[in-house]
PDB file of N, CA and C in Angstrom:
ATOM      1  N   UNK A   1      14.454 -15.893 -22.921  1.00  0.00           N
ATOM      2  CA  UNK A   1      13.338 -16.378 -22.136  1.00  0.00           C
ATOM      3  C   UNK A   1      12.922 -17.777 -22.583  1.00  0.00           C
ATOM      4  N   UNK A   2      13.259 -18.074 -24.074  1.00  0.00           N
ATOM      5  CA  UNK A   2      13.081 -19.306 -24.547  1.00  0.00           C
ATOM      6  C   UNK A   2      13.436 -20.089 -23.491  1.00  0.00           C
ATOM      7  N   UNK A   3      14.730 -20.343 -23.870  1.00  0.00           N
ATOM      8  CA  UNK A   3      15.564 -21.224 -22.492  1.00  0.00           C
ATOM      9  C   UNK A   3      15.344 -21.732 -21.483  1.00  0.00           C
ATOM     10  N   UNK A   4      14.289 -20.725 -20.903  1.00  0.00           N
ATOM     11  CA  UNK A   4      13.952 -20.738 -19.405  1.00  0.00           C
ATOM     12  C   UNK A   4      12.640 -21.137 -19.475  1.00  0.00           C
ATOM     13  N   UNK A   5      12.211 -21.973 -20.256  1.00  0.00           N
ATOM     14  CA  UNK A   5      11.065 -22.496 -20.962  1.00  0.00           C
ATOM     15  C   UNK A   5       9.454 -21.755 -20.217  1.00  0.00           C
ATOM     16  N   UNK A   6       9.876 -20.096 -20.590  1.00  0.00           N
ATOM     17  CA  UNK A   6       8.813 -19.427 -19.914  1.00  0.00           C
ATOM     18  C   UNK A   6       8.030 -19.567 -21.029  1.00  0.00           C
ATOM     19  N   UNK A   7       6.516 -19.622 -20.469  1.00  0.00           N
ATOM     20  CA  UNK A   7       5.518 -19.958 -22.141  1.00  0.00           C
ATOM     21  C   UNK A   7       4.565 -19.169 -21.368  1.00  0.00           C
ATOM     22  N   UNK A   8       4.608 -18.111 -20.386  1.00  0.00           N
ATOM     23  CA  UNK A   8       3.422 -16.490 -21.522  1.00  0.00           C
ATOM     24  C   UNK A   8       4.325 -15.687 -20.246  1.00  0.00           C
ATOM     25  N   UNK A   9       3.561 -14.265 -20.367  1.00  0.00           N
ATOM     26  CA  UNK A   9       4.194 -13.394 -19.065  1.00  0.00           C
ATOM     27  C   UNK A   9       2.775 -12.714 -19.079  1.00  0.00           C
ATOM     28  N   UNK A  10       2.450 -12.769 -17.512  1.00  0.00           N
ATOM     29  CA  UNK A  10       1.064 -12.064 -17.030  1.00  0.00           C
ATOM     30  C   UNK A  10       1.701 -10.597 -16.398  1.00  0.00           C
ATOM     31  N   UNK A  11       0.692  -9.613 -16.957  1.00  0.00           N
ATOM     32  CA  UNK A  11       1.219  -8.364 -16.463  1.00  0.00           C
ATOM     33  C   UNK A  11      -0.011  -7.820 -15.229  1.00  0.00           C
ATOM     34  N   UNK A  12       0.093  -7.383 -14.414  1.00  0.00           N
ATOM     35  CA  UNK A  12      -0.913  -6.843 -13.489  1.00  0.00           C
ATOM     36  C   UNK A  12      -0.923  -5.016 -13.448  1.00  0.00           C
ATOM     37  N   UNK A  13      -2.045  -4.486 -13.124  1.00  0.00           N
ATOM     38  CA  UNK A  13      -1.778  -3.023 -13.073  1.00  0.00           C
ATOM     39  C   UNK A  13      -2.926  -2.248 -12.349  1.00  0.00           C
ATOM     40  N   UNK A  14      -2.974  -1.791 -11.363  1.00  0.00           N
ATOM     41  CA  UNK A  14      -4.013  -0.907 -10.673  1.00  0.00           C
ATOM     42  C   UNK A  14      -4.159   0.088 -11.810  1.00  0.00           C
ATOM     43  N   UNK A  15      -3.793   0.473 -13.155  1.00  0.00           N
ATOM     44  CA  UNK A  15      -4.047   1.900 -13.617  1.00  0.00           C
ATOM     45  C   UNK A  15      -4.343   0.968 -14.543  1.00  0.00           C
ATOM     46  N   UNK A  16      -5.168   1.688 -15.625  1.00  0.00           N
ATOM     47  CA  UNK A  16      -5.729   1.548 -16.850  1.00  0.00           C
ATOM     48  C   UNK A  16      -4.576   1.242 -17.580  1.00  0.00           C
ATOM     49  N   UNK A  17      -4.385   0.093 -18.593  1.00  0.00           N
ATOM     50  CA  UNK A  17      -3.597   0.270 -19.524  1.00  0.00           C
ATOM     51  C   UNK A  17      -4.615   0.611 -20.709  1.00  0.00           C
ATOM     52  N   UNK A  18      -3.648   1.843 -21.604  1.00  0.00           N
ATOM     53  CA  UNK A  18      -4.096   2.509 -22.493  1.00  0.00           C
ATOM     54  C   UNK A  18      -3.537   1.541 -24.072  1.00  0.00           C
ATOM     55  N   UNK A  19      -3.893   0.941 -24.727  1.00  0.00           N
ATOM     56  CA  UNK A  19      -3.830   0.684 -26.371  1.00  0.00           C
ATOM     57  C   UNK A  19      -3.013   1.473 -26.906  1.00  0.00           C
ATOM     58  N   UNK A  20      -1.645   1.206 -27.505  1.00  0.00           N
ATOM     59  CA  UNK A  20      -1.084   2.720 -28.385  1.00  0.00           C
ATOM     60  C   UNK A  20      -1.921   2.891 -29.684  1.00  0.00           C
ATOM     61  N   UNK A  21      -2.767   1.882 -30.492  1.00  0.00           N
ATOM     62  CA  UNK A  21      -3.567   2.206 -31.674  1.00  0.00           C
ATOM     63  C   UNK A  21      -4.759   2.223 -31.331  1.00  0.00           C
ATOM     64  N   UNK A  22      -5.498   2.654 -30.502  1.00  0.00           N
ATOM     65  CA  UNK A  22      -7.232   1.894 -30.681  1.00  0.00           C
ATOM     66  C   UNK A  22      -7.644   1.234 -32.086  1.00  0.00           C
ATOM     67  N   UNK A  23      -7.223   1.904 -33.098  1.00  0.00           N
ATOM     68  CA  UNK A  23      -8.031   2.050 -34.822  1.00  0.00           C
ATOM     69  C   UNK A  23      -7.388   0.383 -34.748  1.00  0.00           C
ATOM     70  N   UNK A  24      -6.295   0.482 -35.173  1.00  0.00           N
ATOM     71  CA  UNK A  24      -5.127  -1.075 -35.639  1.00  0.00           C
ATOM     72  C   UNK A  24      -5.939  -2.098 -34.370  1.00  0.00           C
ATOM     73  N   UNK A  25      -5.593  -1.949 -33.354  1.00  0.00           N
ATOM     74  CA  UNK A  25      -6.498  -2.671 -32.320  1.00  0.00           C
ATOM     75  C   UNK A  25      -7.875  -3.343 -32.916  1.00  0.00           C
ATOM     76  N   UNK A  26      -8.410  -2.328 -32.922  1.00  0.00           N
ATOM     77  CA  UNK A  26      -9.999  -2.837 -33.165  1.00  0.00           C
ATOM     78  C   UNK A  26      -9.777  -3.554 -34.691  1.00  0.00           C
ATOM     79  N   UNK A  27      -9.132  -3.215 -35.472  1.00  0.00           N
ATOM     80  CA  UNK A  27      -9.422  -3.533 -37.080  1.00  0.00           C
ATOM     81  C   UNK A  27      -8.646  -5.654 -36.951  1.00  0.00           C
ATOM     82  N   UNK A  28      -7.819  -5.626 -35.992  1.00  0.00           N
ATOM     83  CA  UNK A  28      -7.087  -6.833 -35.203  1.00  0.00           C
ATOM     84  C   UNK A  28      -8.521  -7.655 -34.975  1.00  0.00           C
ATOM     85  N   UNK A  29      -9.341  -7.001 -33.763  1.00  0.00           N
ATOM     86  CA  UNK A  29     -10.407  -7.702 -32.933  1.00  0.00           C
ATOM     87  C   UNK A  29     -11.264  -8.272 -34.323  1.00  0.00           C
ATOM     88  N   UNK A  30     -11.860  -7.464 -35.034  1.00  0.00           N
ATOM     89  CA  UNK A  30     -12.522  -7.970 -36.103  1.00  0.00           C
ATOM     90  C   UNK A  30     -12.172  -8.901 -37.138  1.00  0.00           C
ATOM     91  N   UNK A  31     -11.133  -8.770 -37.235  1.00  0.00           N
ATOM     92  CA  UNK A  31     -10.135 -10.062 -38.227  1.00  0.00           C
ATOM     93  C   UNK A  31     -10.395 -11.136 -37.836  1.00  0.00           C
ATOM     94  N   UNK A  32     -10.084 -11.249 -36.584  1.00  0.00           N
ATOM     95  CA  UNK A  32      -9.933 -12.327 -35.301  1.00  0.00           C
ATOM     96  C   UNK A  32     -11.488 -12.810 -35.507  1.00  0.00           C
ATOM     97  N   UNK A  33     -12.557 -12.351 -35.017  1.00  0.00           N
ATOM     98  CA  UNK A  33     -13.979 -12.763 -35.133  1.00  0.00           C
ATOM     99  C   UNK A  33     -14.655 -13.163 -36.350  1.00  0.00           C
ATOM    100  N   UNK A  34     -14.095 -12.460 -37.325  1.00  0.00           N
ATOM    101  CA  UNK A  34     -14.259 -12.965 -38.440  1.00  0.00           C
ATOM    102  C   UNK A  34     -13.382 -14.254 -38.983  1.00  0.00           C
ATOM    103  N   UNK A  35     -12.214 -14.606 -38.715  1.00  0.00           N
ATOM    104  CA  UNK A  35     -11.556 -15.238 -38.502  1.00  0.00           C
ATOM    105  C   UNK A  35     -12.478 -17.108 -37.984  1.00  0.00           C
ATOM    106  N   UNK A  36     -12.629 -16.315 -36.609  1.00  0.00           N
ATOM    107  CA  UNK A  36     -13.580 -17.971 -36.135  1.00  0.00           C
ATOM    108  C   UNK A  36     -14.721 -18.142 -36.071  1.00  0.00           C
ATOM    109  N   UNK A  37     -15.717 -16.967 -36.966  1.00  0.00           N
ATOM    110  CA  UNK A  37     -16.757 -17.461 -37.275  1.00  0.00           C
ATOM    111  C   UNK A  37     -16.835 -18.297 -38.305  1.00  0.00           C
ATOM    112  N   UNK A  38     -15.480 -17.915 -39.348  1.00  0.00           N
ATOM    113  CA  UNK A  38     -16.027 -19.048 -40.271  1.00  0.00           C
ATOM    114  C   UNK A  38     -14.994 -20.428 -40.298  1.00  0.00           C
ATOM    115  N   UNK A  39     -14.939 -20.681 -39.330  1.00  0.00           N
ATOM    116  CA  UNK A  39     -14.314 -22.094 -38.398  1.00  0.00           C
ATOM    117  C   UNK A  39     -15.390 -23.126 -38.347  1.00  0.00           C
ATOM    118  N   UNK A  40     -15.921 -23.924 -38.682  1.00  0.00           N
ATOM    119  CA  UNK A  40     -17.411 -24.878 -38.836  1.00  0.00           C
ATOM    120  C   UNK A  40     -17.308 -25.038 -37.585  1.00  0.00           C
ATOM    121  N   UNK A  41     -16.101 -25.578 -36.658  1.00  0.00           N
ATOM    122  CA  UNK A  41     -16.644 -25.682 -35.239  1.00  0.00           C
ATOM    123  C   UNK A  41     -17.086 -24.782 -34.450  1.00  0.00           C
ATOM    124  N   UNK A  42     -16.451 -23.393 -34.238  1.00  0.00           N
ATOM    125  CA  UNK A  42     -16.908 -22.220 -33.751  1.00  0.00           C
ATOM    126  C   UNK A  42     -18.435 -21.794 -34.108  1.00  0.00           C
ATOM    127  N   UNK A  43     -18.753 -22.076 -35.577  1.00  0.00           N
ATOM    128  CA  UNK A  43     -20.049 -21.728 -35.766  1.00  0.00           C
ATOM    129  C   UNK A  43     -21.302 -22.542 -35.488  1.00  0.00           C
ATOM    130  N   UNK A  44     -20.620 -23.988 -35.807  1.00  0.00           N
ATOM    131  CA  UNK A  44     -21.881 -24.865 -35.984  1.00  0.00           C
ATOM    132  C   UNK A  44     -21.590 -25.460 -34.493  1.00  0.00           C
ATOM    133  N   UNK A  45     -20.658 -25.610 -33.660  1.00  0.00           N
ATOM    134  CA  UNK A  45     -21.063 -26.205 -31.994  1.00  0.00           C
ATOM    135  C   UNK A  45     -20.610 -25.263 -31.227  1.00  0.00           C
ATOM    136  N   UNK A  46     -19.531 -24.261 -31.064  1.00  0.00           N
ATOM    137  CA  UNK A  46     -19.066 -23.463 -29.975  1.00  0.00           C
ATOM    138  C   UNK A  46     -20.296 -22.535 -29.479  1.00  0.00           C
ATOM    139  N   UNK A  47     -20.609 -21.816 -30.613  1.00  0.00           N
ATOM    140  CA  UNK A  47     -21.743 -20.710 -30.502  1.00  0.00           C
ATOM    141  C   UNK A  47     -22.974 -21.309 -30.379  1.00  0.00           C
ATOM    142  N   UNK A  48     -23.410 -22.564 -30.604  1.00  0.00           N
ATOM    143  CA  UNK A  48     -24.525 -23.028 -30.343  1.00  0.00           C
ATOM    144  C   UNK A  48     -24.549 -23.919 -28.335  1.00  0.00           C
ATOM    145  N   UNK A  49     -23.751 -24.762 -28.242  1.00  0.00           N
ATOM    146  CA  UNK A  49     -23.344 -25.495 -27.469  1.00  0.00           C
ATOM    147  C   UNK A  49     -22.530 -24.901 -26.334  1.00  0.00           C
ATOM    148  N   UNK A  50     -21.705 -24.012 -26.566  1.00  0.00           N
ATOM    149  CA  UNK A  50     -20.825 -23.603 -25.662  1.00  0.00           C
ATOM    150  C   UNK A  50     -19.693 -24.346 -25.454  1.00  0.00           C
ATOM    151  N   UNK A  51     -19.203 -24.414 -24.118  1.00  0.00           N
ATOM    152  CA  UNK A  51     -18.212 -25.205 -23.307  1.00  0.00           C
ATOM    153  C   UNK A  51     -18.492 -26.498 -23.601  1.00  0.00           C
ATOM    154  N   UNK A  52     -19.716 -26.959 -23.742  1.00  0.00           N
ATOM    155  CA  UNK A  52     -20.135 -28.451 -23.685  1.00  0.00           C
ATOM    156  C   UNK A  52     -19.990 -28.937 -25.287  1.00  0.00           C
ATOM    157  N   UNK A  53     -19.280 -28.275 -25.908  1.00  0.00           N
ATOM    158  CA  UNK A  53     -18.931 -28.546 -27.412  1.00  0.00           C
ATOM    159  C   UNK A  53     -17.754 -29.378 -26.986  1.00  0.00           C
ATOM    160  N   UNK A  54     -16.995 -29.729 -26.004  1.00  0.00           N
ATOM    161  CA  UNK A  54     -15.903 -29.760 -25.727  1.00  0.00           C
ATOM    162  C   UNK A  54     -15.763 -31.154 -25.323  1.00  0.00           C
ATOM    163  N   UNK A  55     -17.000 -31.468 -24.868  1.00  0.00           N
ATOM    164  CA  UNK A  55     -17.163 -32.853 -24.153  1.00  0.00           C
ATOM    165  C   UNK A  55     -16.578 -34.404 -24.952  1.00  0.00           C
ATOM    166  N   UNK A  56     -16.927 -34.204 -25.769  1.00  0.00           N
ATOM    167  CA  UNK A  56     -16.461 -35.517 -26.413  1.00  0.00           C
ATOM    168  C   UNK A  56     -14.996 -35.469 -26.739  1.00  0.00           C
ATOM    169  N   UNK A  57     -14.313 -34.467 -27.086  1.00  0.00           N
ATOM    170  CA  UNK A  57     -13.078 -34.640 -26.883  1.00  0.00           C
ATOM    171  C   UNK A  57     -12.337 -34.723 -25.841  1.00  0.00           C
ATOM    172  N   UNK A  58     -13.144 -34.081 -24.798  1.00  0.00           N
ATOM    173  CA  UNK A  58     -12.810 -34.125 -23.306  1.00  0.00           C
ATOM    174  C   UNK A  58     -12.555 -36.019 -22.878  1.00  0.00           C
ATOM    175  N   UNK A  59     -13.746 -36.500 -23.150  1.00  0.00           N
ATOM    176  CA  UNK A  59     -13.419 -37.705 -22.721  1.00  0.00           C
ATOM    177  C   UNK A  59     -12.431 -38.437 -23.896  1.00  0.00           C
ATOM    178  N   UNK A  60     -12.935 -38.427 -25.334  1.00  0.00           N
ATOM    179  CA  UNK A  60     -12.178 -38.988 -25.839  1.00  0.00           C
ATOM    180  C   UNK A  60     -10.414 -39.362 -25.550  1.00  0.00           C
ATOM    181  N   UNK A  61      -9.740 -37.906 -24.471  1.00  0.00           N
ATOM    182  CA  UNK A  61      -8.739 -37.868 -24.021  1.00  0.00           C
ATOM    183  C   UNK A  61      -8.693 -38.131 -22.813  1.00  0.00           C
ATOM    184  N   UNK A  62      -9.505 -39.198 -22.025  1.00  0.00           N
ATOM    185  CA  UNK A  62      -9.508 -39.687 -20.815  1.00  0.00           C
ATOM    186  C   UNK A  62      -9.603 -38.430 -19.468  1.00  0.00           C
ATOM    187  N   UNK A  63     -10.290 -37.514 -20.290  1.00  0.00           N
ATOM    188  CA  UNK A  63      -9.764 -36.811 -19.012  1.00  0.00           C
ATOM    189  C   UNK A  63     -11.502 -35.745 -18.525  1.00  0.00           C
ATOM    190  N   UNK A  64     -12.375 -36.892 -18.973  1.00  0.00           N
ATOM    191  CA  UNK A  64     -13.811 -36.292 -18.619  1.00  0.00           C
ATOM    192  C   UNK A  64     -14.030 -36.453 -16.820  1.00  0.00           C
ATOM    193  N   UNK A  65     -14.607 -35.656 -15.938  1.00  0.00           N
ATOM    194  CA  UNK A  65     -14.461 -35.902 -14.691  1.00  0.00           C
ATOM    195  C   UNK A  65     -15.947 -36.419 -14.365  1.00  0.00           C
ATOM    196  N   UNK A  66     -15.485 -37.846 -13.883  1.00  0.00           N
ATOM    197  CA  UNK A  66     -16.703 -38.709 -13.925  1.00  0.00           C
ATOM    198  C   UNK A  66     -17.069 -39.230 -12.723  1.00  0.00           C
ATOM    199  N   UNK A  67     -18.181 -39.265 -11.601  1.00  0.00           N
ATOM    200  CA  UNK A  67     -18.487 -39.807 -10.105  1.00  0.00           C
ATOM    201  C   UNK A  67     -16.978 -39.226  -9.754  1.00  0.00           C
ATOM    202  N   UNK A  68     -17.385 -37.379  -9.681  1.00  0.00           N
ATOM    203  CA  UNK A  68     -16.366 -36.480  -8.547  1.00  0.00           C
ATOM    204  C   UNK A  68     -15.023 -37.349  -9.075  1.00  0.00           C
ATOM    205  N   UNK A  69     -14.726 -37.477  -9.946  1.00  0.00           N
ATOM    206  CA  UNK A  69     -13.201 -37.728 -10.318  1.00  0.00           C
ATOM    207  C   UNK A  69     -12.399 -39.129  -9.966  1.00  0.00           C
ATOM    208  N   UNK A  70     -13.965 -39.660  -9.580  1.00  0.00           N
ATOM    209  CA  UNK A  70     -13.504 -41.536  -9.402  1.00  0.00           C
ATOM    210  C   UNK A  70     -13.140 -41.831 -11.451  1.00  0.00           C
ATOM    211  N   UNK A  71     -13.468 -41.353 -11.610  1.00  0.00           N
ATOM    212  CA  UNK A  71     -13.368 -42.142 -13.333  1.00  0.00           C
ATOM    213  C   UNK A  71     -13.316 -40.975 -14.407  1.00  0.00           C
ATOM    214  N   UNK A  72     -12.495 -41.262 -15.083  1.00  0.00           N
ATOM    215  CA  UNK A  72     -12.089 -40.038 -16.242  1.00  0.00           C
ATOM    216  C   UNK A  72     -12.668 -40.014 -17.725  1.00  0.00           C
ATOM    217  N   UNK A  73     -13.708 -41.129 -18.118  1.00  0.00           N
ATOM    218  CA  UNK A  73     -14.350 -41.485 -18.762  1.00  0.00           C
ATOM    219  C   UNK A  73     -15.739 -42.077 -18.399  1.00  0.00           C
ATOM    220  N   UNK A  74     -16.496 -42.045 -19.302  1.00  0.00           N
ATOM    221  CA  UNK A  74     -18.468 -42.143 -18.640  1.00  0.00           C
ATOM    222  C   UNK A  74     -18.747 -43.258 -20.127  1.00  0.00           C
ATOM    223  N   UNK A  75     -19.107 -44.184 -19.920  1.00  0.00           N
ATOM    224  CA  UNK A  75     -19.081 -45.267 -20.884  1.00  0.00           C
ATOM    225  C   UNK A  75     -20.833 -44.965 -21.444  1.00  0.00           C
ATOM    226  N   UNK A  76     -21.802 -44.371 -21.271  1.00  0.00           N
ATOM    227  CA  UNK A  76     -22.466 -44.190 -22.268  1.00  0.00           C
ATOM    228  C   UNK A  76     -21.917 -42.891 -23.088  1.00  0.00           C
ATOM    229  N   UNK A  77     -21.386 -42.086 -23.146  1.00  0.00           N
ATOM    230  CA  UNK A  77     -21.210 -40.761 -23.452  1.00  0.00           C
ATOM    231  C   UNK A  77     -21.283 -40.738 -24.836  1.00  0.00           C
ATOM    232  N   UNK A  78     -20.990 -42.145 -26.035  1.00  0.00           N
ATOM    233  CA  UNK A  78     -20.903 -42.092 -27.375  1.00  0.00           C
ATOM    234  C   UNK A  78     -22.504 -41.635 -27.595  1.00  0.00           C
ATOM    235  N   UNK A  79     -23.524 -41.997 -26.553  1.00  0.00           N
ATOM    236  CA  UNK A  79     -24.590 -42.190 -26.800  1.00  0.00           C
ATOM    237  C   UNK A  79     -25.122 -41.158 -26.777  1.00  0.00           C
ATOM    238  N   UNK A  80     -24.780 -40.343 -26.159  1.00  0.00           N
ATOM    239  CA  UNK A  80     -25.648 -38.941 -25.111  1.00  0.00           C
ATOM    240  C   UNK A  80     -24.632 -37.761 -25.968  1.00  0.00           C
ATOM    241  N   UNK A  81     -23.711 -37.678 -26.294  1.00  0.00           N
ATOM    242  CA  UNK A  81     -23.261 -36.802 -26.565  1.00  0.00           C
ATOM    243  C   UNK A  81     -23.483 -35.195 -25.934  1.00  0.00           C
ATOM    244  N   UNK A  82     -22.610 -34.094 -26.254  1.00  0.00           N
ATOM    245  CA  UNK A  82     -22.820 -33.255 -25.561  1.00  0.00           C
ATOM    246  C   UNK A  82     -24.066 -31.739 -26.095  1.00  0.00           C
ATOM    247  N   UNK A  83     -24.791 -32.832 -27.005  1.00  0.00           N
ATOM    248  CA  UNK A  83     -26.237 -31.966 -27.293  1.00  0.00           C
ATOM    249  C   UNK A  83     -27.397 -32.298 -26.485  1.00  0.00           C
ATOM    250  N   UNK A  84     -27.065 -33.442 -25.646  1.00  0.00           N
ATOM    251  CA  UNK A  84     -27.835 -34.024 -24.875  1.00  0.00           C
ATOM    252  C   UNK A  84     -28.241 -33.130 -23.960  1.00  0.00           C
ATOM    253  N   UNK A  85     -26.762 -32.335 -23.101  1.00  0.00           N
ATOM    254  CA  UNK A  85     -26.822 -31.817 -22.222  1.00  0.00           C
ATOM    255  C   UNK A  85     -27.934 -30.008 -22.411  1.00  0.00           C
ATOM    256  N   UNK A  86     -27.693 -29.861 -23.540  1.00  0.00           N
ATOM    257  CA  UNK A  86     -28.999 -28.855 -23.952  1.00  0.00           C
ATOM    258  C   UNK A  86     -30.187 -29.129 -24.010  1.00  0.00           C
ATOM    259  N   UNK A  87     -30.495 -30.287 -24.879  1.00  0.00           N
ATOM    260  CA  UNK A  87     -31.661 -30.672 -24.861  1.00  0.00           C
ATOM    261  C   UNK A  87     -32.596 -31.401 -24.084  1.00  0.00           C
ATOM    262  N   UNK A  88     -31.743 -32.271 -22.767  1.00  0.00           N
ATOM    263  CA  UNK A  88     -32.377 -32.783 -21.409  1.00  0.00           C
ATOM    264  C   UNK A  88     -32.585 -31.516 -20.700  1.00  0.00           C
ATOM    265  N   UNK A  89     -31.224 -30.515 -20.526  1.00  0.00           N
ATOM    266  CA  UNK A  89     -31.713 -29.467 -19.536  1.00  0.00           C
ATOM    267  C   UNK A  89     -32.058 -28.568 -19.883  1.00  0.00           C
ATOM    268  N   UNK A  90     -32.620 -28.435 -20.947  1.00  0.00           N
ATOM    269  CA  UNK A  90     -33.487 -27.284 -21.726  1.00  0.00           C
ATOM    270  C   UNK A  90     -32.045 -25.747 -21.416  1.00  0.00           C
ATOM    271  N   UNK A  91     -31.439 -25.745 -21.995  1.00  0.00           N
ATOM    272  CA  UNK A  91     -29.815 -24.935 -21.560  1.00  0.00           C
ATOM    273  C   UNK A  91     -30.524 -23.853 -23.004  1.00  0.00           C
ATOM    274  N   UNK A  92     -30.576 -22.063 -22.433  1.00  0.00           N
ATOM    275  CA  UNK A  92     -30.312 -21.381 -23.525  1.00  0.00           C
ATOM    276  C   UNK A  92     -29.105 -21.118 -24.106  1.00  0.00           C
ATOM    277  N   UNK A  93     -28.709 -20.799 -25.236  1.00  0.00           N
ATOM    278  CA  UNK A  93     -27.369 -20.357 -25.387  1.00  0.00           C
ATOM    279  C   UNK A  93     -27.090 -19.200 -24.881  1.00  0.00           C
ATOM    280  N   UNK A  94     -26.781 -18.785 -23.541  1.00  0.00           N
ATOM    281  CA  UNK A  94     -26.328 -17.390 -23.225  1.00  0.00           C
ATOM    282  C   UNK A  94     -24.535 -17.597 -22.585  1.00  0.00           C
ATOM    283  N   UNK A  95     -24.245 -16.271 -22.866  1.00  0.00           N
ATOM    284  CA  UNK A  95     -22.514 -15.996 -22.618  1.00  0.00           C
ATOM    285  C   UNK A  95     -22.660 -16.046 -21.149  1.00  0.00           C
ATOM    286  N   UNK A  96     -21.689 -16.792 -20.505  1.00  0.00           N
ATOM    287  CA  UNK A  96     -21.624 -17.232 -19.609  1.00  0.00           C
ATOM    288  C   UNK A  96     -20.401 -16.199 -18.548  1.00  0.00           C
TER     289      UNK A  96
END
């Protein structure tokens, strides 16, 4: 499948797929969370900020969508950063 430079496979299913471990499963999920909580970015901007943690690298890589996609970069943005966007629009942190 290498070869065929497939990079994931999506499975679909009207029936429940069942877990063969639940226990190994879950003991996985928790590794994992524990894992990127203690990531400084995950803790100190993902979980606070959200998606909009994302912004400055977003543009930094030309690819911020700026006046509906006339411009891929926003030339104050060093300024405003993406805590701005919480603290102008009063944004709670809820899961989206």
């Amino acid at each position: 499948m290498g070869s065929k430079n497939l990079k994931a496979l999506a499975v679909y299913s009207a029936n429940k797929i069942e877990v063969d471990n639940p226990e190994m499963m879950e003991k996985f999920v928790q590794q994992a969370r524990k894992e990127l909580n203690e990531e400084a970015f995950v803790r100190d901007e993902l979980m606070i900020y959200g998606t909009s943690s994302f912004t400055n690298s977003i543009h930094a890589s030309g690819l911020l969508p700026t006046r509906n996609w006339q411009y891929t970069t926003f030339d104050k943005m060093d300024k405003i950063g993406h805590a701005a966007y919480h603290e102008i629009l009063k944004v709670k942190p809820r899961a989206c």
